[in-house]
PDB file of N, CA and C in Angstrom:
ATOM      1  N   UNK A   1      89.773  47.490 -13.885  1.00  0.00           N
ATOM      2  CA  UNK A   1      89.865  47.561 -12.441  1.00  0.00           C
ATOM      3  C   UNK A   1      88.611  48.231 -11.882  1.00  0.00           C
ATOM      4  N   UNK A   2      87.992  48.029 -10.747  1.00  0.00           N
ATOM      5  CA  UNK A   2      86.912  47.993  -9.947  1.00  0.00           C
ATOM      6  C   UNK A   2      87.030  49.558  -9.463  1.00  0.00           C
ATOM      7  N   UNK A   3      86.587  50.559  -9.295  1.00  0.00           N
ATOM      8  CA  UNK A   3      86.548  51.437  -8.083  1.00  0.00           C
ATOM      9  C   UNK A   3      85.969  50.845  -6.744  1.00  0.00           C
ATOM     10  N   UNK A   4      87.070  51.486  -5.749  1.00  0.00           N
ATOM     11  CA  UNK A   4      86.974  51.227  -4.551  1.00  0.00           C
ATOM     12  C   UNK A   4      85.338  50.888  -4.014  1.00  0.00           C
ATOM     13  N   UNK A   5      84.515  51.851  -4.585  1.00  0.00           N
ATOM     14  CA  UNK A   5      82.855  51.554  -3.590  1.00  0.00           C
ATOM     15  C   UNK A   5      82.101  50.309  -4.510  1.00  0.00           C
ATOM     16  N   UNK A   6      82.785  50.112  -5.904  1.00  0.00           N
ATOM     17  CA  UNK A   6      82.096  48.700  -6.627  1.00  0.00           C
ATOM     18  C   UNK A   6      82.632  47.573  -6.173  1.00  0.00           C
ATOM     19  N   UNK A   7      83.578  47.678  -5.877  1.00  0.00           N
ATOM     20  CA  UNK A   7      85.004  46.651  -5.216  1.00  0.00           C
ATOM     21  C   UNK A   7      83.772  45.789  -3.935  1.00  0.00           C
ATOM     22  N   UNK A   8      83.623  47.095  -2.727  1.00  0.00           N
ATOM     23  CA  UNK A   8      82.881  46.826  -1.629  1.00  0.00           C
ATOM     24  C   UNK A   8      81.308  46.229  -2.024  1.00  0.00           C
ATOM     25  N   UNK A   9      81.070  47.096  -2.940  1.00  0.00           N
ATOM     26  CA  UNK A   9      79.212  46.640  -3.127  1.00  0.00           C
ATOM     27  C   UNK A   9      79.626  45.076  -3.613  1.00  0.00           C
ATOM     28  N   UNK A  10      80.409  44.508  -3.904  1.00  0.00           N
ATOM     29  CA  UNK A  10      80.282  43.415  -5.222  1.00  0.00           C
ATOM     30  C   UNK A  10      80.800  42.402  -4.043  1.00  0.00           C
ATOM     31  N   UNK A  11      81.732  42.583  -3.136  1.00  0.00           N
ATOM     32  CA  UNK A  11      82.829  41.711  -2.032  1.00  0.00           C
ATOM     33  C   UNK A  11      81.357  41.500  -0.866  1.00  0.00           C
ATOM     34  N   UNK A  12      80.462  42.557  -0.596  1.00  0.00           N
ATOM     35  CA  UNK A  12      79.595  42.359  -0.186  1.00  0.00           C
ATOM     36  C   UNK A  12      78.755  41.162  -0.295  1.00  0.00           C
ATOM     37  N   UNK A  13      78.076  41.657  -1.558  1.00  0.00           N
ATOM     38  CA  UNK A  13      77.482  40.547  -2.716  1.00  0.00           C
ATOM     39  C   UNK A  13      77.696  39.301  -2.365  1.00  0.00           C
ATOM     40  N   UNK A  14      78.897  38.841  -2.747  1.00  0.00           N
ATOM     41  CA  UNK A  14      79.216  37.812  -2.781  1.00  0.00           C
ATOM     42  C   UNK A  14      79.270  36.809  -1.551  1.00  0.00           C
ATOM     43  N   UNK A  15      79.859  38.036  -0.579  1.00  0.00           N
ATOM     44  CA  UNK A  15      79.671  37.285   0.956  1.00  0.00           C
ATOM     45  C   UNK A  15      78.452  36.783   1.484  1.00  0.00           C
ATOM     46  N   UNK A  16      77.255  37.810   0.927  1.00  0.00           N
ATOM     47  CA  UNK A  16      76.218  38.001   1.421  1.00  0.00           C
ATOM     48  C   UNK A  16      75.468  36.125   0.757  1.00  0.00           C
ATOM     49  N   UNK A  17      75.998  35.774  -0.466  1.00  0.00           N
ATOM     50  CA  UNK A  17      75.369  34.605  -1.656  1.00  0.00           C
ATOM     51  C   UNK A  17      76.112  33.363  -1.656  1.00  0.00           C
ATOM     52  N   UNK A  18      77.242  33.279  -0.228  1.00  0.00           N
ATOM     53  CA  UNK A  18      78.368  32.814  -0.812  1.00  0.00           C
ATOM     54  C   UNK A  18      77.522  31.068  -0.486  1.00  0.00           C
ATOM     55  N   UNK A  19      76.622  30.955  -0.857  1.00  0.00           N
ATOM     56  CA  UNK A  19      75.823  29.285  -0.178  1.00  0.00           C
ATOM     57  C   UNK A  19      75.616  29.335  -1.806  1.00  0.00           C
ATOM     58  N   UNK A  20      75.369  29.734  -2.799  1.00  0.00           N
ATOM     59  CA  UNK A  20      74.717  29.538  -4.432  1.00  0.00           C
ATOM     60  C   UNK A  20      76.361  29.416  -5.205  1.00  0.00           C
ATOM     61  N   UNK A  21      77.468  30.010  -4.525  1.00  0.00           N
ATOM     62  CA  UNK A  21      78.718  29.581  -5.253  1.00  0.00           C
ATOM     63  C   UNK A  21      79.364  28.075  -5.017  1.00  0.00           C
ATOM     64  N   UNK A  22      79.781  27.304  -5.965  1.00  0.00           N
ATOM     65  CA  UNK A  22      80.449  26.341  -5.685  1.00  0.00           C
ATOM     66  C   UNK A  22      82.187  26.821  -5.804  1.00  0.00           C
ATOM     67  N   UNK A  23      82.747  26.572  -4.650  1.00  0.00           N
ATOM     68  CA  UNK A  23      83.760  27.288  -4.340  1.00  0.00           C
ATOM     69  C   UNK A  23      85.108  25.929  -4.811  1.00  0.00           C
ATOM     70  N   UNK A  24      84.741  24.406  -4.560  1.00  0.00           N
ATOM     71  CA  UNK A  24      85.619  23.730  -5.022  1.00  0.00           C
ATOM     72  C   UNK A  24      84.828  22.522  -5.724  1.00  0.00           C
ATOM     73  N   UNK A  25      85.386  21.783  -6.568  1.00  0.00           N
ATOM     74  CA  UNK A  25      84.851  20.614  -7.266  1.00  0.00           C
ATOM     75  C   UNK A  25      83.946  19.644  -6.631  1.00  0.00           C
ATOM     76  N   UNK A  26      84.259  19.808  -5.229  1.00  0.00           N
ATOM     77  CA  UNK A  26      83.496  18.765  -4.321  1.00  0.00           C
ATOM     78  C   UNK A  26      82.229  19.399  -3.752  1.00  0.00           C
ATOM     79  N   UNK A  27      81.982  20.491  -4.245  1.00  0.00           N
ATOM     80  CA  UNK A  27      80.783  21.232  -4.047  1.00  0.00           C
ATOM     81  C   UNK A  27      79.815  21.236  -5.162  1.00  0.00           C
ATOM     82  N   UNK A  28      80.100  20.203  -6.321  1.00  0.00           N
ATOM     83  CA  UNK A  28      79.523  19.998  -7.464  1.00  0.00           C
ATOM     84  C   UNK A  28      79.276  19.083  -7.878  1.00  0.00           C
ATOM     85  N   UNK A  29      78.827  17.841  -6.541  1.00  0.00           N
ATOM     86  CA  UNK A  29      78.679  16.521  -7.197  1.00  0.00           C
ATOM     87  C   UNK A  29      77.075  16.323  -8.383  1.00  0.00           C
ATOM     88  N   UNK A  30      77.346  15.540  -9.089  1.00  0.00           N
ATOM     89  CA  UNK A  30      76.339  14.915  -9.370  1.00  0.00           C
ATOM     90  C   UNK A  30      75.666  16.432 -10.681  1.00  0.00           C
ATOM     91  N   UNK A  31      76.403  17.041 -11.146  1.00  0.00           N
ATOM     92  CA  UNK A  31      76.425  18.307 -12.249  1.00  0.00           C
ATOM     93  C   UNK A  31      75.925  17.092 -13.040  1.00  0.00           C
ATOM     94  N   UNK A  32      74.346  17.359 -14.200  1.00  0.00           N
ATOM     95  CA  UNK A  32      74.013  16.461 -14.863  1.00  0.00           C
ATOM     96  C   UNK A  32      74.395  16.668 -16.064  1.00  0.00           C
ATOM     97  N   UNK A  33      75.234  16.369 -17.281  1.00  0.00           N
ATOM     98  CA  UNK A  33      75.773  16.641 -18.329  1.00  0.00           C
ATOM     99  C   UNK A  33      75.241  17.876 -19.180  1.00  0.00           C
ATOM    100  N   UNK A  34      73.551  17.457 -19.273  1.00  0.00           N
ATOM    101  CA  UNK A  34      72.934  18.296 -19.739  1.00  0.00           C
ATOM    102  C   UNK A  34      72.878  19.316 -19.253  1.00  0.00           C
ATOM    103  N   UNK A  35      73.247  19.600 -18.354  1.00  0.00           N
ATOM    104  CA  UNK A  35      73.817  21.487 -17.839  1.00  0.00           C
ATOM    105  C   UNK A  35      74.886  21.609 -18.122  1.00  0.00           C
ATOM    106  N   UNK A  36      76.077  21.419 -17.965  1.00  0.00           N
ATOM    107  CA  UNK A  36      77.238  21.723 -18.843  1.00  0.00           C
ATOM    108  C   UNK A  36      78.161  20.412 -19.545  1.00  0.00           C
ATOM    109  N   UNK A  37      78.635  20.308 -20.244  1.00  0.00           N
ATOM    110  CA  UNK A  37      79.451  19.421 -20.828  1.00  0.00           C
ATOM    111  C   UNK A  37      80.445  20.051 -22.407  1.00  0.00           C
ATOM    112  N   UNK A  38      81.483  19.782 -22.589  1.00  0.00           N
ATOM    113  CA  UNK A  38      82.156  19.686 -23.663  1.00  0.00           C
ATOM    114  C   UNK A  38      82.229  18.889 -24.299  1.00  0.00           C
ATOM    115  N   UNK A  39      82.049  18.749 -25.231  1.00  0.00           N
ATOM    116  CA  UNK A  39      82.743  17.748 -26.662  1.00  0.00           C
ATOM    117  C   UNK A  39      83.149  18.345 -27.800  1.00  0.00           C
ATOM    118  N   UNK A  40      83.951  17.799 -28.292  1.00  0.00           N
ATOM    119  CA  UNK A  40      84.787  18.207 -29.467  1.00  0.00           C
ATOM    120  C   UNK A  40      83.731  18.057 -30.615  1.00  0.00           C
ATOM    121  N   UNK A  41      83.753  18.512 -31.851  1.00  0.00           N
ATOM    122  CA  UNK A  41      82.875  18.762 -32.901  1.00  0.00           C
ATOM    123  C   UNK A  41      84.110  18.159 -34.250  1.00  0.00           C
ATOM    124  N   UNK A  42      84.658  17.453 -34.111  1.00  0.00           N
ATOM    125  CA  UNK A  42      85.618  17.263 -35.326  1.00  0.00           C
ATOM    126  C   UNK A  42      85.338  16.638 -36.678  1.00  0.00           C
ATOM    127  N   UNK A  43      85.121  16.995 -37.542  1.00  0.00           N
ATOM    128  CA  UNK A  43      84.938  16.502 -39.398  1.00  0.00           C
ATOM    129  C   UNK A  43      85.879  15.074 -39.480  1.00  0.00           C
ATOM    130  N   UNK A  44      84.792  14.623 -39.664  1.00  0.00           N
ATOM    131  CA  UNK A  44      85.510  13.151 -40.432  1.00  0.00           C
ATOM    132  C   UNK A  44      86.231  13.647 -41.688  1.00  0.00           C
ATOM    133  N   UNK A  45      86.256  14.345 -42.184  1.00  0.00           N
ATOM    134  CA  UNK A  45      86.994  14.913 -43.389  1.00  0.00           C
ATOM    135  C   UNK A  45      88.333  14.867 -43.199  1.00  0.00           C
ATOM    136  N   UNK A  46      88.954  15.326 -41.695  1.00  0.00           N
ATOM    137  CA  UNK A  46      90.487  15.882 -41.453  1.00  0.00           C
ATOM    138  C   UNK A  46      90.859  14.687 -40.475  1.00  0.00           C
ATOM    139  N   UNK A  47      92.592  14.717 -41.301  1.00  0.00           N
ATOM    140  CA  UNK A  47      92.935  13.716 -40.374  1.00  0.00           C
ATOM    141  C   UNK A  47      93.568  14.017 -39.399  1.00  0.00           C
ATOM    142  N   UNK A  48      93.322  13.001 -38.638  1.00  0.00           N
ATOM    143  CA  UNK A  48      93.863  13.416 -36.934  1.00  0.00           C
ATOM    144  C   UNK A  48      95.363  13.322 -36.505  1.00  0.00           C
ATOM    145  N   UNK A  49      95.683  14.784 -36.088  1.00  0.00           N
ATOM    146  CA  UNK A  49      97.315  15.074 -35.925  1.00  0.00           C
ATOM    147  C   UNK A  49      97.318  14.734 -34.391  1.00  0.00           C
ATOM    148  N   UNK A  50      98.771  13.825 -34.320  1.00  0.00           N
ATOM    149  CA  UNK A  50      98.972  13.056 -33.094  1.00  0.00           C
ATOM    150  C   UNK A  50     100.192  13.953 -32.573  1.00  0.00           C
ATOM    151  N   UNK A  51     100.138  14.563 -31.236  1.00  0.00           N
ATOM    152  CA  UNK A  51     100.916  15.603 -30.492  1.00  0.00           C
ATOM    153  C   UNK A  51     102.236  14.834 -29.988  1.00  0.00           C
ATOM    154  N   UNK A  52     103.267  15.303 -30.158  1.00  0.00           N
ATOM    155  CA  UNK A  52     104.590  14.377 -29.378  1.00  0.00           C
ATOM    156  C   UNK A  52     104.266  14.813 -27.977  1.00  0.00           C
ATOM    157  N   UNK A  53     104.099  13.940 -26.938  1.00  0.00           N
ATOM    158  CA  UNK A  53     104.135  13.780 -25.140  1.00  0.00           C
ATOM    159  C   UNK A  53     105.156  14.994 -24.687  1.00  0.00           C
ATOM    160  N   UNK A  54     104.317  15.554 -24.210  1.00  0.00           N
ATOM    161  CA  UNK A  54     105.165  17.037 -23.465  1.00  0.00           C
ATOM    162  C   UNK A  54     106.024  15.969 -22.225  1.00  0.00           C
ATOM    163  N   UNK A  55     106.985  16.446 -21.628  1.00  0.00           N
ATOM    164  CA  UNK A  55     107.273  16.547 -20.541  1.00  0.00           C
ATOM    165  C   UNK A  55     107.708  17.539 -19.486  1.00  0.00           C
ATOM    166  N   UNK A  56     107.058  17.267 -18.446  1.00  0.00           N
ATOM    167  CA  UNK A  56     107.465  17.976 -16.839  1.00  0.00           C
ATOM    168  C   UNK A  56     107.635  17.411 -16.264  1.00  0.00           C
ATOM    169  N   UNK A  57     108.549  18.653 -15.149  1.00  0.00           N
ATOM    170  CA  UNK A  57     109.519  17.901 -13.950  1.00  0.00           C
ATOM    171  C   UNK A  57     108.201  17.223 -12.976  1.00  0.00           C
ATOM    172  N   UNK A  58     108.961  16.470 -12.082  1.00  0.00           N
ATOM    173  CA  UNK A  58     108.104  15.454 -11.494  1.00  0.00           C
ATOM    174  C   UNK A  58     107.178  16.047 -10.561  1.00  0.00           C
ATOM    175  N   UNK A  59     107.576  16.934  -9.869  1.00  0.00           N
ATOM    176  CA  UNK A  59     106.411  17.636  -9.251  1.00  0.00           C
ATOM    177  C   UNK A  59     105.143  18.455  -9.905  1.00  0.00           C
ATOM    178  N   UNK A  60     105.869  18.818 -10.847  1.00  0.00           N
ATOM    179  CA  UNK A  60     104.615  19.603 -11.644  1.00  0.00           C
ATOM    180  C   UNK A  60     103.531  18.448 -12.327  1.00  0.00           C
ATOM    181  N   UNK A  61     104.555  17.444 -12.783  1.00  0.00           N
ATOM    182  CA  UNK A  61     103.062  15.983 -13.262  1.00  0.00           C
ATOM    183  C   UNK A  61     102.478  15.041 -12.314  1.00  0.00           C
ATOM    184  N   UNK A  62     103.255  15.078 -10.873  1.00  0.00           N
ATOM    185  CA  UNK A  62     102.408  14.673  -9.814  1.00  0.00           C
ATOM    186  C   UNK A  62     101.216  15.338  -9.269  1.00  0.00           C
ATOM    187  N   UNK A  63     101.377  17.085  -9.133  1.00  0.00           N
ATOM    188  CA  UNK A  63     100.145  17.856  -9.184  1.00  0.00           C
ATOM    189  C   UNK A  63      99.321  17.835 -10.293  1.00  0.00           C
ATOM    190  N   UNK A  64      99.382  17.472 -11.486  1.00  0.00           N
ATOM    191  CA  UNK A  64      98.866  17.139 -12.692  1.00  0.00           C
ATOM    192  C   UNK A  64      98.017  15.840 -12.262  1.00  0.00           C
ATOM    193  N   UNK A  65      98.416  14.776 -11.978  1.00  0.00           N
ATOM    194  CA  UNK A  65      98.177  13.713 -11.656  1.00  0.00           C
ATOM    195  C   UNK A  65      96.893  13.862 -10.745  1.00  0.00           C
ATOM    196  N   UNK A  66      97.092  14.263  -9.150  1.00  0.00           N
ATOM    197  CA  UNK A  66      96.679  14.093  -8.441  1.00  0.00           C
ATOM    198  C   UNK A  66      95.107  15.340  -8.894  1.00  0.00           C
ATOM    199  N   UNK A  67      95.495  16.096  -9.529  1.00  0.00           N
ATOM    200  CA  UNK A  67      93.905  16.808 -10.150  1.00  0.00           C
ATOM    201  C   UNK A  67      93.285  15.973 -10.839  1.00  0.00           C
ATOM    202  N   UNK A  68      93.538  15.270 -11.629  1.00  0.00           N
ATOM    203  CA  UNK A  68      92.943  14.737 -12.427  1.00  0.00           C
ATOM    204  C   UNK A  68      92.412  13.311 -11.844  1.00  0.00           C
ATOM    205  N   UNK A  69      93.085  12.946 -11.002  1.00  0.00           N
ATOM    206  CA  UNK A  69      92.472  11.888 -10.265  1.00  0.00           C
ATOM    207  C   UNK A  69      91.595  12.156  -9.157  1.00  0.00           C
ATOM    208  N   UNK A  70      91.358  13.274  -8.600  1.00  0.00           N
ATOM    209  CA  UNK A  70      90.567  14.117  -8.030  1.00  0.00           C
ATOM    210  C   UNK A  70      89.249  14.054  -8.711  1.00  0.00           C
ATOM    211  N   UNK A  71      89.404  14.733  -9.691  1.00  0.00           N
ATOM    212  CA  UNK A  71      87.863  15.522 -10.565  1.00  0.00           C
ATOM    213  C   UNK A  71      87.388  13.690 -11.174  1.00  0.00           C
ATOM    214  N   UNK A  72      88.505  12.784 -11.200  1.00  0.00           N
ATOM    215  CA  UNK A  72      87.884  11.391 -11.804  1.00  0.00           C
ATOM    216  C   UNK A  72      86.916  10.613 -10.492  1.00  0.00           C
ATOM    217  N   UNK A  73      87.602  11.065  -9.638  1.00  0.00           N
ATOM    218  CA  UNK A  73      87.113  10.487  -8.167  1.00  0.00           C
ATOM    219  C   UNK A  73      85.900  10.707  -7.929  1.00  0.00           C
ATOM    220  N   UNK A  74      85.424  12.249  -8.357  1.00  0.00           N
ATOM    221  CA  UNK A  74      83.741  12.536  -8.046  1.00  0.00           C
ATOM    222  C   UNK A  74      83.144  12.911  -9.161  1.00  0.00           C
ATOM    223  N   UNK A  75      83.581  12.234 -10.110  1.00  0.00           N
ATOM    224  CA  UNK A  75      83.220  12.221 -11.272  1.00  0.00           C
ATOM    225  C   UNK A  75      82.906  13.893 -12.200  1.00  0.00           C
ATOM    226  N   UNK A  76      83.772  14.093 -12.030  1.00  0.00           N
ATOM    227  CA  UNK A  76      83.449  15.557 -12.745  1.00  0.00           C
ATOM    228  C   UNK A  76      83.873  15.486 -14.336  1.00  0.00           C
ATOM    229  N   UNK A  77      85.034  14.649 -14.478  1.00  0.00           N
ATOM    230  CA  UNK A  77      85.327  14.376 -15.628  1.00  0.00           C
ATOM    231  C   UNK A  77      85.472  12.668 -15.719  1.00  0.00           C
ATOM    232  N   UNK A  78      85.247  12.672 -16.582  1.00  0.00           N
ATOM    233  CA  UNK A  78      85.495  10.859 -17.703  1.00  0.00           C
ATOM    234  C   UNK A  78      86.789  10.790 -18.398  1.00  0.00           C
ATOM    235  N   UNK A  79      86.929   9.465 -18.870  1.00  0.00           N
ATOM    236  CA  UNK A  79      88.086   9.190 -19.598  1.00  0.00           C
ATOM    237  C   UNK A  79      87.645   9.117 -21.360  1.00  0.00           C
ATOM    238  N   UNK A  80      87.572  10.102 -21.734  1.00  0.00           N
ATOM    239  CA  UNK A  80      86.806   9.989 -23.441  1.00  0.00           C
ATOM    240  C   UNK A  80      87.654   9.039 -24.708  1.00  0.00           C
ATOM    241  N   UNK A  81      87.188   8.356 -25.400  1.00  0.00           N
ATOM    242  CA  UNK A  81      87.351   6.885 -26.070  1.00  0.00           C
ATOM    243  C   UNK A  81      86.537   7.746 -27.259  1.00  0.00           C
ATOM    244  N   UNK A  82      88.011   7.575 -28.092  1.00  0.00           N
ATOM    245  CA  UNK A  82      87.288   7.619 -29.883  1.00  0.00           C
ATOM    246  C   UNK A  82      88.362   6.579 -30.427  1.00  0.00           C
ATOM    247  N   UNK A  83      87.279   5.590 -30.471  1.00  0.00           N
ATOM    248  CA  UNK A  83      87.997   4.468 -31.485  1.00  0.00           C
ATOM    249  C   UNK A  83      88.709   4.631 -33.061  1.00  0.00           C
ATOM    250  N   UNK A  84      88.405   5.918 -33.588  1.00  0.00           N
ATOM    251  CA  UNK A  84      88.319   6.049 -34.618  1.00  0.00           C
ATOM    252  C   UNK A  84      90.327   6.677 -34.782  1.00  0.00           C
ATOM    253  N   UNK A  85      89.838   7.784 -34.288  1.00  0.00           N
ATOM    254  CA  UNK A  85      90.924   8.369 -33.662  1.00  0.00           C
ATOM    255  C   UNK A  85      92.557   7.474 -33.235  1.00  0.00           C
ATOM    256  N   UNK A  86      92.094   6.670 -32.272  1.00  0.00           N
ATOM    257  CA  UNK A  86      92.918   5.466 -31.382  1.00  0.00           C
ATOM    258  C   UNK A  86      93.701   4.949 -33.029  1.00  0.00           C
ATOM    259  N   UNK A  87      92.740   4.347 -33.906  1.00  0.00           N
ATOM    260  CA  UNK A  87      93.450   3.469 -34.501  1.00  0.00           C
ATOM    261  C   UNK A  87      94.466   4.642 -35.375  1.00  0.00           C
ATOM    262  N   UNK A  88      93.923   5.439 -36.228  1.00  0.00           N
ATOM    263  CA  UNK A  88      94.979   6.230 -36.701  1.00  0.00           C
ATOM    264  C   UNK A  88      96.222   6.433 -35.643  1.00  0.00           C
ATOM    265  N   UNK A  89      95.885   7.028 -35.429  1.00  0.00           N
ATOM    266  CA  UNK A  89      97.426   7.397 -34.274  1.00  0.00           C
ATOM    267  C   UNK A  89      98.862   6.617 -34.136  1.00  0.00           C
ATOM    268  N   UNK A  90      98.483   4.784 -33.842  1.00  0.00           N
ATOM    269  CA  UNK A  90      99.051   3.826 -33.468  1.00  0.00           C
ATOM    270  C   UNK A  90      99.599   3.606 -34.700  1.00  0.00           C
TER     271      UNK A  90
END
């Protein structure tokens, strides 16, 4: 936890910078991979364990939904394809 006068210097700060923060996804178009990106690192050695489909109630996978079709919309995320993967599974 912050003391009260770091709390202020830092709430300051931030107010003072708040044009260099991206505050929502749509403030981040066009992020070029090569600045950030994830990918998985997985060994062809191990075989690939297939997860049983969670389920949630309908509101919680409609807000699920509608994020993810969001961040697909301005491209923040992709739909990732491992053929390799695909066929085991099936």
């Amino acid at each position: 936890m912050l003391n009260a006068t770091l709390r202020a210097e830092f709430i300051q700060f931030l107010r003072q910078n708040s044009e260099v923060f991206a505050w929502s996804y749509n403030d981040m178009p066009g992020i070029s991979p090569d600045v950030i990106s994830h990918k998985l690192s997985i060994s062809p050695a191990f075989k690939p364990v297939g997860q049983k489909r969670r389920s949630y109630d309908a509101e919680r996978y409609e807000a699920m939904k509608n994020e993810v079709d969001k961040l697909m919309t301005i491209g923040f995320i992709r739909e990732a394809v491992y053929p390799e993967y695909s066929q085991v599974c099936l």
